[in-house]
N, C-alpha and C. Protein backbone atom coordinates (compact mmCIF):
# COMPACT_ATOMS: atom_id res chain seq x y z
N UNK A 1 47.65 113.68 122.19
CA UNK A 1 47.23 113.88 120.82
C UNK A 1 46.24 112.78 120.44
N UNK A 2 44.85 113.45 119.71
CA UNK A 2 44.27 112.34 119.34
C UNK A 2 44.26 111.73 117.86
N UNK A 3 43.84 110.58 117.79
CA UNK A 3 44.22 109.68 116.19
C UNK A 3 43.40 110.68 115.14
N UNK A 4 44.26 110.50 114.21
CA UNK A 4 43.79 111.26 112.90
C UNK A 4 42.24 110.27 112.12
N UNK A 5 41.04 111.23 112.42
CA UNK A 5 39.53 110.29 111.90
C UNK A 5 39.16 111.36 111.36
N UNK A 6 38.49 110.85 109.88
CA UNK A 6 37.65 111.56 108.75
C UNK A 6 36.91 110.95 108.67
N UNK A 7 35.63 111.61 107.85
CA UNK A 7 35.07 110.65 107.30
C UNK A 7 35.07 109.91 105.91
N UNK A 8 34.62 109.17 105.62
CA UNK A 8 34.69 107.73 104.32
C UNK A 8 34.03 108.29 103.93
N UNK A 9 34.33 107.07 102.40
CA UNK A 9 32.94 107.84 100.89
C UNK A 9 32.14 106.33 101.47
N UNK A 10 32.23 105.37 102.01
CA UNK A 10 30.79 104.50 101.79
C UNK A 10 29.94 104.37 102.81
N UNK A 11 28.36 104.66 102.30
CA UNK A 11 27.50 103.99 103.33
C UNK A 11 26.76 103.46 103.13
N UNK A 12 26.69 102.45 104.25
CA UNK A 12 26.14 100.90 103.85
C UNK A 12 24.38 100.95 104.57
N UNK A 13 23.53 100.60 103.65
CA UNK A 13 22.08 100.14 103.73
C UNK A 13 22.06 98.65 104.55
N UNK A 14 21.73 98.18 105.46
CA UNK A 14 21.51 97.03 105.51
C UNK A 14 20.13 97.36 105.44
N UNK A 15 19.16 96.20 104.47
CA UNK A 15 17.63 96.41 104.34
C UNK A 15 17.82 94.73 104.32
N UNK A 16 16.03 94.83 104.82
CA UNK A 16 15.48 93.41 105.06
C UNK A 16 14.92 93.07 103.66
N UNK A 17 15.41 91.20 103.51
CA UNK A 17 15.00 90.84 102.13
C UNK A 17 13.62 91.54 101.89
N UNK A 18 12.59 91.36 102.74
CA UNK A 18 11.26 91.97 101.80
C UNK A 18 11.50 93.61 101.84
N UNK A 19 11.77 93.96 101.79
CA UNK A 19 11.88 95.38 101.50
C UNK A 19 13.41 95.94 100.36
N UNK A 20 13.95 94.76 100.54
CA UNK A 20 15.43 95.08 99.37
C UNK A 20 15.54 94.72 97.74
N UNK A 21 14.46 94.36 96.93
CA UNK A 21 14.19 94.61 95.54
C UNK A 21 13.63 96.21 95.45
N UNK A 22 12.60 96.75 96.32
CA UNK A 22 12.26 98.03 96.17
C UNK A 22 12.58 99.07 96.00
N UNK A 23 13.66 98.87 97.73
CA UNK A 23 14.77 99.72 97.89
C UNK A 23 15.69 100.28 96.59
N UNK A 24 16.22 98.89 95.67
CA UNK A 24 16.99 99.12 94.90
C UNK A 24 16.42 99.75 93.56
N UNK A 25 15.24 99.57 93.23
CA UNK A 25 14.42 100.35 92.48
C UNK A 25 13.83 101.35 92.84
N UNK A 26 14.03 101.75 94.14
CA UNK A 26 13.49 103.50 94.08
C UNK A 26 14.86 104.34 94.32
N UNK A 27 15.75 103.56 94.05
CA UNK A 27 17.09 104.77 93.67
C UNK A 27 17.64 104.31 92.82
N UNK A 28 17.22 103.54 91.54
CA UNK A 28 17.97 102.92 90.60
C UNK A 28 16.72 103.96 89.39
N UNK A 29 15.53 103.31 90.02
CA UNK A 29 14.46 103.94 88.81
C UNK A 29 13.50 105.34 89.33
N UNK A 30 13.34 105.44 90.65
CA UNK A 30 12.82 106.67 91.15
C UNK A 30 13.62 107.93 91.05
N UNK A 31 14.85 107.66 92.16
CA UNK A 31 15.83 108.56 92.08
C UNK A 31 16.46 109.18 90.92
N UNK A 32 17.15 107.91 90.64
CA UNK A 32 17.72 107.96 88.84
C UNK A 32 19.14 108.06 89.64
N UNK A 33 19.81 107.42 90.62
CA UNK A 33 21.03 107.29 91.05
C UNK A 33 21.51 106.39 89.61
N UNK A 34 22.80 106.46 89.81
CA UNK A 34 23.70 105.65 88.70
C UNK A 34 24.20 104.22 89.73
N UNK A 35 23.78 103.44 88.90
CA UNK A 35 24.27 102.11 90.11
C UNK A 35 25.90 101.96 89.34
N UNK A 36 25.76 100.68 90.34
CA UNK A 36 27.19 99.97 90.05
C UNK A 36 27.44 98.46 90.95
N UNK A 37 27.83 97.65 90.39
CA UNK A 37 28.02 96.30 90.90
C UNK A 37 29.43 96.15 91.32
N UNK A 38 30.13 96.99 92.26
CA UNK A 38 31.63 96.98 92.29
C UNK A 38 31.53 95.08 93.15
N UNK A 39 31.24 94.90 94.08
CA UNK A 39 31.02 94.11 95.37
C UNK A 39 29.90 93.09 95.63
N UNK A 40 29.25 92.37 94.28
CA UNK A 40 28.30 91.64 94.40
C UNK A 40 28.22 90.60 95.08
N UNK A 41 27.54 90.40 96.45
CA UNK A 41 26.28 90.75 95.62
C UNK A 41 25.82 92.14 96.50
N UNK A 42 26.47 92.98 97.36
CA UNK A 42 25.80 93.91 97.27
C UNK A 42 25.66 95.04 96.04
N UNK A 43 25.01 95.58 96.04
CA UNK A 43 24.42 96.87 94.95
C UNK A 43 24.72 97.91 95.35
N UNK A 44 25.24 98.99 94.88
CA UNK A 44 25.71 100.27 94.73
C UNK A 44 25.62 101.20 94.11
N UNK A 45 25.47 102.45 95.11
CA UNK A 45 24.74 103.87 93.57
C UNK A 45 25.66 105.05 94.34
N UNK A 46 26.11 105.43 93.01
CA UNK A 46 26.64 106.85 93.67
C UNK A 46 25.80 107.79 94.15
N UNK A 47 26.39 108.41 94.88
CA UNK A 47 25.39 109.51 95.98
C UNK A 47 26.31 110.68 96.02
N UNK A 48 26.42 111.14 95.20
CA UNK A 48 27.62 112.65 95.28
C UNK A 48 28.79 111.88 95.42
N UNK A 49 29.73 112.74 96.25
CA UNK A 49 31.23 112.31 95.95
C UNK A 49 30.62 110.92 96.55
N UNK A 50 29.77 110.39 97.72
CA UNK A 50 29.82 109.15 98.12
C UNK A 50 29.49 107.74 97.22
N UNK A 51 29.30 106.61 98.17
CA UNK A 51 29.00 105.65 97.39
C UNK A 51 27.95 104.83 98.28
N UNK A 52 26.93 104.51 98.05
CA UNK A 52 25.68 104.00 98.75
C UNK A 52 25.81 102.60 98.65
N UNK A 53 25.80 101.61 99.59
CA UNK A 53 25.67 100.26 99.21
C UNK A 53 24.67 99.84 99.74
N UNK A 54 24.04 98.82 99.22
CA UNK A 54 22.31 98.02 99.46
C UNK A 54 22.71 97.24 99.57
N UNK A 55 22.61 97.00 101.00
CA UNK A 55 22.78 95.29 101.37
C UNK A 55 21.46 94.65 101.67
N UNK A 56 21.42 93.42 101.48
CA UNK A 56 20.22 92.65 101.57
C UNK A 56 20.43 92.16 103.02
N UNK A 57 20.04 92.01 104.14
CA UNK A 57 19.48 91.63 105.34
C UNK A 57 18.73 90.96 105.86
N UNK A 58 19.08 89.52 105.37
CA UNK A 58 17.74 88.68 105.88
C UNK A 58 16.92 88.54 107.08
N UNK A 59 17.89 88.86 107.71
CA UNK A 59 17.75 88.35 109.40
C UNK A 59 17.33 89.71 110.10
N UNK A 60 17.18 91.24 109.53
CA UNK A 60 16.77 92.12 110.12
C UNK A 60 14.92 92.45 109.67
N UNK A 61 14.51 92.83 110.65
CA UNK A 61 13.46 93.05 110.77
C UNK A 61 13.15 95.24 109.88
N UNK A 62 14.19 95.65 110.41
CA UNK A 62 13.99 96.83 109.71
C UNK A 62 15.24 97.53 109.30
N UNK A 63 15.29 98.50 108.41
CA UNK A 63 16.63 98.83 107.92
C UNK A 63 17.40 99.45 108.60
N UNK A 64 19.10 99.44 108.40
CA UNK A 64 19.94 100.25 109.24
C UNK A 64 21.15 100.95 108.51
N UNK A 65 21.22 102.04 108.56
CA UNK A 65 22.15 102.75 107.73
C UNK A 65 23.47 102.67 108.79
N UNK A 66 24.93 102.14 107.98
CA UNK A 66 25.96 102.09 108.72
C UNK A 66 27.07 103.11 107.84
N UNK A 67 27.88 103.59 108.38
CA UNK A 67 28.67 104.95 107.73
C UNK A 67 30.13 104.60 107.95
N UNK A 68 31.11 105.23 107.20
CA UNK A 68 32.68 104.79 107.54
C UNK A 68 33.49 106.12 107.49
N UNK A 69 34.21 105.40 108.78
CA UNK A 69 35.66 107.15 108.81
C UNK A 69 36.67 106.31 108.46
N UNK A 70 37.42 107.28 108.22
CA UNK A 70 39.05 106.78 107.64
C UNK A 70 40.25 106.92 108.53
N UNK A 71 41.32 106.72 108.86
CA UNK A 71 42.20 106.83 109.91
C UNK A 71 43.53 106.20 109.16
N UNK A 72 44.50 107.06 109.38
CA UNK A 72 45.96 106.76 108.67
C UNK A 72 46.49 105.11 109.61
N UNK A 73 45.54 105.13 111.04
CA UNK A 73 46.19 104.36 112.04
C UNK A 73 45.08 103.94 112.56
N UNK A 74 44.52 102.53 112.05
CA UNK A 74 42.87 101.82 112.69
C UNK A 74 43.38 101.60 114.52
N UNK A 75 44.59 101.02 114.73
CA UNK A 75 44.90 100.91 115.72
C UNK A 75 44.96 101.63 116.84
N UNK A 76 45.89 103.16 116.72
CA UNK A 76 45.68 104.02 117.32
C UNK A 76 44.20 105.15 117.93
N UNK A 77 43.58 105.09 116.15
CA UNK A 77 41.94 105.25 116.31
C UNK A 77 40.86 104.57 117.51
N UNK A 78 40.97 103.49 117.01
CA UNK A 78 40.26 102.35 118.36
C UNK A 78 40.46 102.34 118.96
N UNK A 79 41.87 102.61 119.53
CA UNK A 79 42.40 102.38 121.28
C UNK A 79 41.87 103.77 121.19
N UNK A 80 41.88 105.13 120.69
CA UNK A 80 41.41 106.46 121.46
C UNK A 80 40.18 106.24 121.26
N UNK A 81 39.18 105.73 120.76
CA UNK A 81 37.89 105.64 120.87
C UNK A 81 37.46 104.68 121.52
N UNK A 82 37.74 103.84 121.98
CA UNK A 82 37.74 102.77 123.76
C UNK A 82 37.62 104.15 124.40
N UNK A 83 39.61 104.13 124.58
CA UNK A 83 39.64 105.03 125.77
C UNK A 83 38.63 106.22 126.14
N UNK A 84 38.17 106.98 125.12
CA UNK A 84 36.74 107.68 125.24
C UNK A 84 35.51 107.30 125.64
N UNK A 85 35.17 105.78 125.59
CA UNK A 85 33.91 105.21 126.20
C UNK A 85 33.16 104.81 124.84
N UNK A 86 33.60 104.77 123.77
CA UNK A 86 32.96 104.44 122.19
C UNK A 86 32.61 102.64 122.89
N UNK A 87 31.77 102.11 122.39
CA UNK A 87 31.42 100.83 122.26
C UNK A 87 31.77 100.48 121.15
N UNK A 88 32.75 99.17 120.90
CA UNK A 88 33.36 98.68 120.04
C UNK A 88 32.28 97.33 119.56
N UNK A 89 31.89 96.83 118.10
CA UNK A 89 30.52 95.92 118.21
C UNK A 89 31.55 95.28 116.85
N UNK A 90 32.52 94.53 116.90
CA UNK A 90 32.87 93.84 115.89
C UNK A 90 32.40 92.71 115.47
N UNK A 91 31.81 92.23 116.12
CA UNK A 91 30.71 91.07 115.55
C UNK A 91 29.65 91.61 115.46
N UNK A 92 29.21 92.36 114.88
CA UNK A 92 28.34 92.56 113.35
C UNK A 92 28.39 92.32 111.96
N UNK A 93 29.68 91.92 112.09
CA UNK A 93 30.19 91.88 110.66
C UNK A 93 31.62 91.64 110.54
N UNK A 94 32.01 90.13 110.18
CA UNK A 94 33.05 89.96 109.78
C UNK A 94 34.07 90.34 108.75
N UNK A 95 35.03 91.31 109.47
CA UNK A 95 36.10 91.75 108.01
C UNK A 95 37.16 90.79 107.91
N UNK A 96 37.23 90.26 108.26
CA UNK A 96 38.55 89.20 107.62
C UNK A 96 39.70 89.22 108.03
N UNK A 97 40.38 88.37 107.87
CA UNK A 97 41.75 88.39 108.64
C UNK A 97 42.67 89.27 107.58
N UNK A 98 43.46 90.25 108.83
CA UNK A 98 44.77 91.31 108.37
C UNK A 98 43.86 92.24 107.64
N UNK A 99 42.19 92.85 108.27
CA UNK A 99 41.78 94.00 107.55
C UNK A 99 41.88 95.13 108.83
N UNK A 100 42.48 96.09 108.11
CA UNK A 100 42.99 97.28 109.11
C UNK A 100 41.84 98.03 109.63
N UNK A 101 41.20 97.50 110.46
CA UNK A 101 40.21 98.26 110.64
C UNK A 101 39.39 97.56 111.70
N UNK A 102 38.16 98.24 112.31
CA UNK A 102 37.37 97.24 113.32
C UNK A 102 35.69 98.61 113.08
N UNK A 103 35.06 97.55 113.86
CA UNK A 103 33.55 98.39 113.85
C UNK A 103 33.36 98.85 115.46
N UNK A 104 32.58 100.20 115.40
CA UNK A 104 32.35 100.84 116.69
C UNK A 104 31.08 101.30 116.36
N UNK A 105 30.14 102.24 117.93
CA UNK A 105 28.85 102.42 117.15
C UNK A 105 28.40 103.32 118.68
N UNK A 106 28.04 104.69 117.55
CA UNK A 106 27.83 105.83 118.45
C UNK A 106 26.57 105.59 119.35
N UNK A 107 26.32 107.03 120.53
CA UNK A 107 25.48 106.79 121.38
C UNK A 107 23.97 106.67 120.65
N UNK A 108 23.78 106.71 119.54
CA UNK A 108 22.73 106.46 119.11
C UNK A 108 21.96 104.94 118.40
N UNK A 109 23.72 104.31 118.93
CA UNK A 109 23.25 102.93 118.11
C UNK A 109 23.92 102.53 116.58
N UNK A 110 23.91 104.07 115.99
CA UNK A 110 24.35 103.88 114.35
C UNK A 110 26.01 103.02 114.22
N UNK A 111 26.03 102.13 113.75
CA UNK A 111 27.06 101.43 113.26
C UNK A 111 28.08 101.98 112.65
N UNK A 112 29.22 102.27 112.71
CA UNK A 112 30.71 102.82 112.01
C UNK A 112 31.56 101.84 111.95
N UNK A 113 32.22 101.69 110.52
CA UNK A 113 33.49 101.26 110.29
C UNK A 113 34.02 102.35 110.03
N UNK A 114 35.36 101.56 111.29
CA UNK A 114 36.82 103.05 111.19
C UNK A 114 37.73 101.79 110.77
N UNK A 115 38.33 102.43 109.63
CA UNK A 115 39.32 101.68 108.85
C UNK A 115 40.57 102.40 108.29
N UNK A 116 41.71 101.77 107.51
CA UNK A 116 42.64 102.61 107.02
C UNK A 116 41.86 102.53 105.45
N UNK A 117 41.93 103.54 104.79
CA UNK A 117 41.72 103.73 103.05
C UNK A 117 42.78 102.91 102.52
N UNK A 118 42.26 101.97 101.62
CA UNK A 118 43.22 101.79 100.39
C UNK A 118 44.34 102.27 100.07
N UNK A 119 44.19 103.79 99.88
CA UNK A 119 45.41 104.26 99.67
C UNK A 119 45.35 105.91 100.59
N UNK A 120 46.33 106.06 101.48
CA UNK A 120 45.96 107.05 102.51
C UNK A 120 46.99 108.35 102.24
């Protein structure tokens, strides 16, 4: 049996500082998204049921959209997505100690956090 994976409401923008005042004004004032400051200092706009976050990226040269699934069991998830051949890249990004969850990243490169929800 394999681990129970959905997908998440957030996805994360990493954009490079010169390109991340823009960013946030062509979906704050172009788009006409509804922002929100849940997590400052990143920036956030709803996107349908989802939630878009703009991260600022100093150190990247060009932008990268990262996406999140949900899993009743981060543990069980990750060990079946090893065991499948998934590349696990947790240093990209530090979650903190006792966060249920780890980062993996499909054959295309794109970045995923598989985590447990808040409330599942």
């Amino acid at each position: 049996m394999t681990a129970q994976i959905t997908g998440g409401i957030d996805i994360a923008m990493k954009v490079p500082s010169h390109q991340y005042e823009a960013t946030i004004a062509f979906y704050r004032d172009v788009v006409g998204l509804q922002p929100f400051d849940d997590k400052v200092p990143a920036r956030g706009f709803l996107l349908g049921p989802n939630r878009l976050w703009i991260d600022e990226a100093p150190n990247y040269s060009q932008a990268e959209l990262w996406l999140e699934l949900f899993t009743p069991d981060h543990e069980a998830a990750l060990a079946h997505l090893e065991e499948s051949g998934v590349v696990r890249c947790d240093a990209v990004e530090d979650l903190g100690e006792g966060f249920r969850g780890g980062w993996i990243m499909n054959p295309a490169g794109i970045v995923h956090m598989v985590r447990e929800p808040d409330a599942w």
